[in-house]
Protein backbone atom coordinates (compact mmCIF):
# COMPACT_ATOMS: atom_id res chain seq x y z
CA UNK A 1 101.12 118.22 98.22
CA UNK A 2 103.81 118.82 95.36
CA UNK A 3 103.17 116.54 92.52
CA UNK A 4 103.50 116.41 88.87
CA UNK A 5 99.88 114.23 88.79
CA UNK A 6 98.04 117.04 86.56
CA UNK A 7 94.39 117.59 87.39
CA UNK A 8 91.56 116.15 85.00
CA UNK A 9 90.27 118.38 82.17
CA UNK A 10 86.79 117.91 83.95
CA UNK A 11 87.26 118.62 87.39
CA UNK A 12 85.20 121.85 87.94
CA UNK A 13 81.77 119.31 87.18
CA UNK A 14 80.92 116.10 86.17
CA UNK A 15 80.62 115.56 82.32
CA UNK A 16 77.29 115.13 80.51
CA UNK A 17 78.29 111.04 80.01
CA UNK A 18 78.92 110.17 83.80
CA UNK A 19 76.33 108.52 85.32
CA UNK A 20 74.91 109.53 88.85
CA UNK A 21 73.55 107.49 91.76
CA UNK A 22 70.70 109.08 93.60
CA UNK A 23 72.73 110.29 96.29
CA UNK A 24 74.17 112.72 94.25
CA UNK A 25 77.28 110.98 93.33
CA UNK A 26 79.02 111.18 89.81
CA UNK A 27 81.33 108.47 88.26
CA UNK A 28 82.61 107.24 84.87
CA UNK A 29 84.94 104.34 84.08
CA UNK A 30 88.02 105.29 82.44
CA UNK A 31 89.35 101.51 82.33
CA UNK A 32 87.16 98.39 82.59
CA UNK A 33 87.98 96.03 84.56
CA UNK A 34 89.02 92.52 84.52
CA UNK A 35 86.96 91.12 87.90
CA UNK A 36 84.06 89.93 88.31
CA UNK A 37 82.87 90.61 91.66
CA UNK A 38 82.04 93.88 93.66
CA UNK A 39 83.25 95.04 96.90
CA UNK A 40 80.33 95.30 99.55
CA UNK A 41 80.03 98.25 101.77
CA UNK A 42 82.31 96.82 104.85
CA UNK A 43 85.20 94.97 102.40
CA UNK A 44 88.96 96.16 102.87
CA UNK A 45 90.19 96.86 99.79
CA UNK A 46 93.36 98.32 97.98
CA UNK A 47 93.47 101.25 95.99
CA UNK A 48 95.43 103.60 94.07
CA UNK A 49 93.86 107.44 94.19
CA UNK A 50 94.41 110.72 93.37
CA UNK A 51 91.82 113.39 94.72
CA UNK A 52 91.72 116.91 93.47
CA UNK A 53 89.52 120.37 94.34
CA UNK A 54 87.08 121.84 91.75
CA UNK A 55 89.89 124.30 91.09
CA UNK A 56 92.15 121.33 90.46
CA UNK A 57 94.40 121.40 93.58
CA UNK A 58 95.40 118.14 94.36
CA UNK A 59 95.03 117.02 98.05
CA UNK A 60 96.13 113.77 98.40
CA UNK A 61 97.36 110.84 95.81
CA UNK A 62 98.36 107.30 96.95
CA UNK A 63 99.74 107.15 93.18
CA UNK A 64 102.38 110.29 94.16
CA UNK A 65 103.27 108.29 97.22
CA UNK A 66 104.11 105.20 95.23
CA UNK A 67 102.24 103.04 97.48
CA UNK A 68 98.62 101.58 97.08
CA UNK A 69 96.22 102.89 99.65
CA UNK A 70 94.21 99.63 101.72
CA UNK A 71 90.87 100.17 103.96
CA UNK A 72 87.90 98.77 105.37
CA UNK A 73 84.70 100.39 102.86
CA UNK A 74 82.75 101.64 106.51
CA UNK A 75 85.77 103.50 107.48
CA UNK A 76 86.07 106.11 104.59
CA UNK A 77 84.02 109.11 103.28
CA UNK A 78 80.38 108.13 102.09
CA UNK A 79 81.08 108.79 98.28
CA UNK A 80 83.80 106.37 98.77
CA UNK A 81 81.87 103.84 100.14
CA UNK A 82 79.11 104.08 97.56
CA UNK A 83 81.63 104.41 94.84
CA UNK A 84 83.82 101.63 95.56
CA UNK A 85 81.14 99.33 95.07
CA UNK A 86 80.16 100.00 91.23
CA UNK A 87 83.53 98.94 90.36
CA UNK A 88 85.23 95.57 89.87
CA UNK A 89 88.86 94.69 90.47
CA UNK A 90 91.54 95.99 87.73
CA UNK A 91 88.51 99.36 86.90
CA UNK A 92 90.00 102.64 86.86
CA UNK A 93 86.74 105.55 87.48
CA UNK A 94 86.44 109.30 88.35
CA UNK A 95 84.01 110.20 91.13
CA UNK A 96 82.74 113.47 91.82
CA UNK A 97 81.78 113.20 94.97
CA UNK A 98 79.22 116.12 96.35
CA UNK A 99 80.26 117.38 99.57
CA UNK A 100 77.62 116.12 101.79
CA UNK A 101 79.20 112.51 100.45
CA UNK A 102 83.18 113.63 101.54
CA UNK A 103 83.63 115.95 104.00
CA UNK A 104 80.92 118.66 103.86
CA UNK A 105 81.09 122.39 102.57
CA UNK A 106 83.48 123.80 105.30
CA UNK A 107 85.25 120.58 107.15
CA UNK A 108 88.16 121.92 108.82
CA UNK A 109 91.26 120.58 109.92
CA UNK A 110 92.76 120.77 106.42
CA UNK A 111 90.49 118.49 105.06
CA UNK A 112 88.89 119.60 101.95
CA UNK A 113 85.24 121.21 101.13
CA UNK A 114 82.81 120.98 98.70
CA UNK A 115 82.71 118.77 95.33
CA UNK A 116 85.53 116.63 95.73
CA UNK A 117 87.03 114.86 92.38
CA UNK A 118 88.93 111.24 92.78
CA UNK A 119 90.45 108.95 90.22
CA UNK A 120 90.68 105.62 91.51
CA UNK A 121 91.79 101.95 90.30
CA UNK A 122 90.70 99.40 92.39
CA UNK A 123 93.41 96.87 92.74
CA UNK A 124 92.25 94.54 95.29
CA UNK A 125 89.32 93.17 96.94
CA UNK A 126 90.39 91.77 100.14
């Protein structure tokens, strides 16, 4: 995917100030919020994202599309769902996202392996 959505400076590894759940999974708010409530692990909700490789490759971005990304919580990759619901409506974070949480070390089917990186602003809870 061709776009001009530069990688993050800390995409090879999650920085010394993100915090980590004990799954594994890294995150750090970029942008508070302005919502109060959480998602919960089966709410739809709409997105913008940009995911990258370790080596900063970008895979896939709702933000180069120009159109906000919505889905059900139980329908997406594990780090997803567990990430999703630290945030609050109007947040923009940065997950890093082990691979056993996305789509494992060697997925197939052009889907991406290992650590997976995603910054994400959670628009909506629906």
């Amino acid at each position: 995917m061709a776009s001009n959505i530069a990688p993050p400076a800390d995409v090879a590894a999650p920085p010394a100030d993100a915090s980590t759940t004990p799954s594994g999974l890294a995150w750090k708010v970029l942008q508070p919020g302005s919502g109060t409530g959480r998602p919960g692990p089966r709410s739809s909700v709409t997105v913008h994202y940009s995911g990258w490789t370790t080596d900063g490759r970008l895979f896939d971005s709702s933000v180069s599309r120009g159109q906000p990304a919505t889905f059900p919580l139980n329908r997406v990759i594990a780090g997803w769902t567990e990430g999703l619901q630290l945030m609050v409506a109007g947040e923009k974070s940065r997950f890093w996202i082990p691979a056993g949480l996305a789509y494992g070390d060697n997925p197939g089917g052009g889907r991406p392996g290992g650590l997976l990186v995603f910054d994400v602003e959670l628009l909506e809870i629906g």
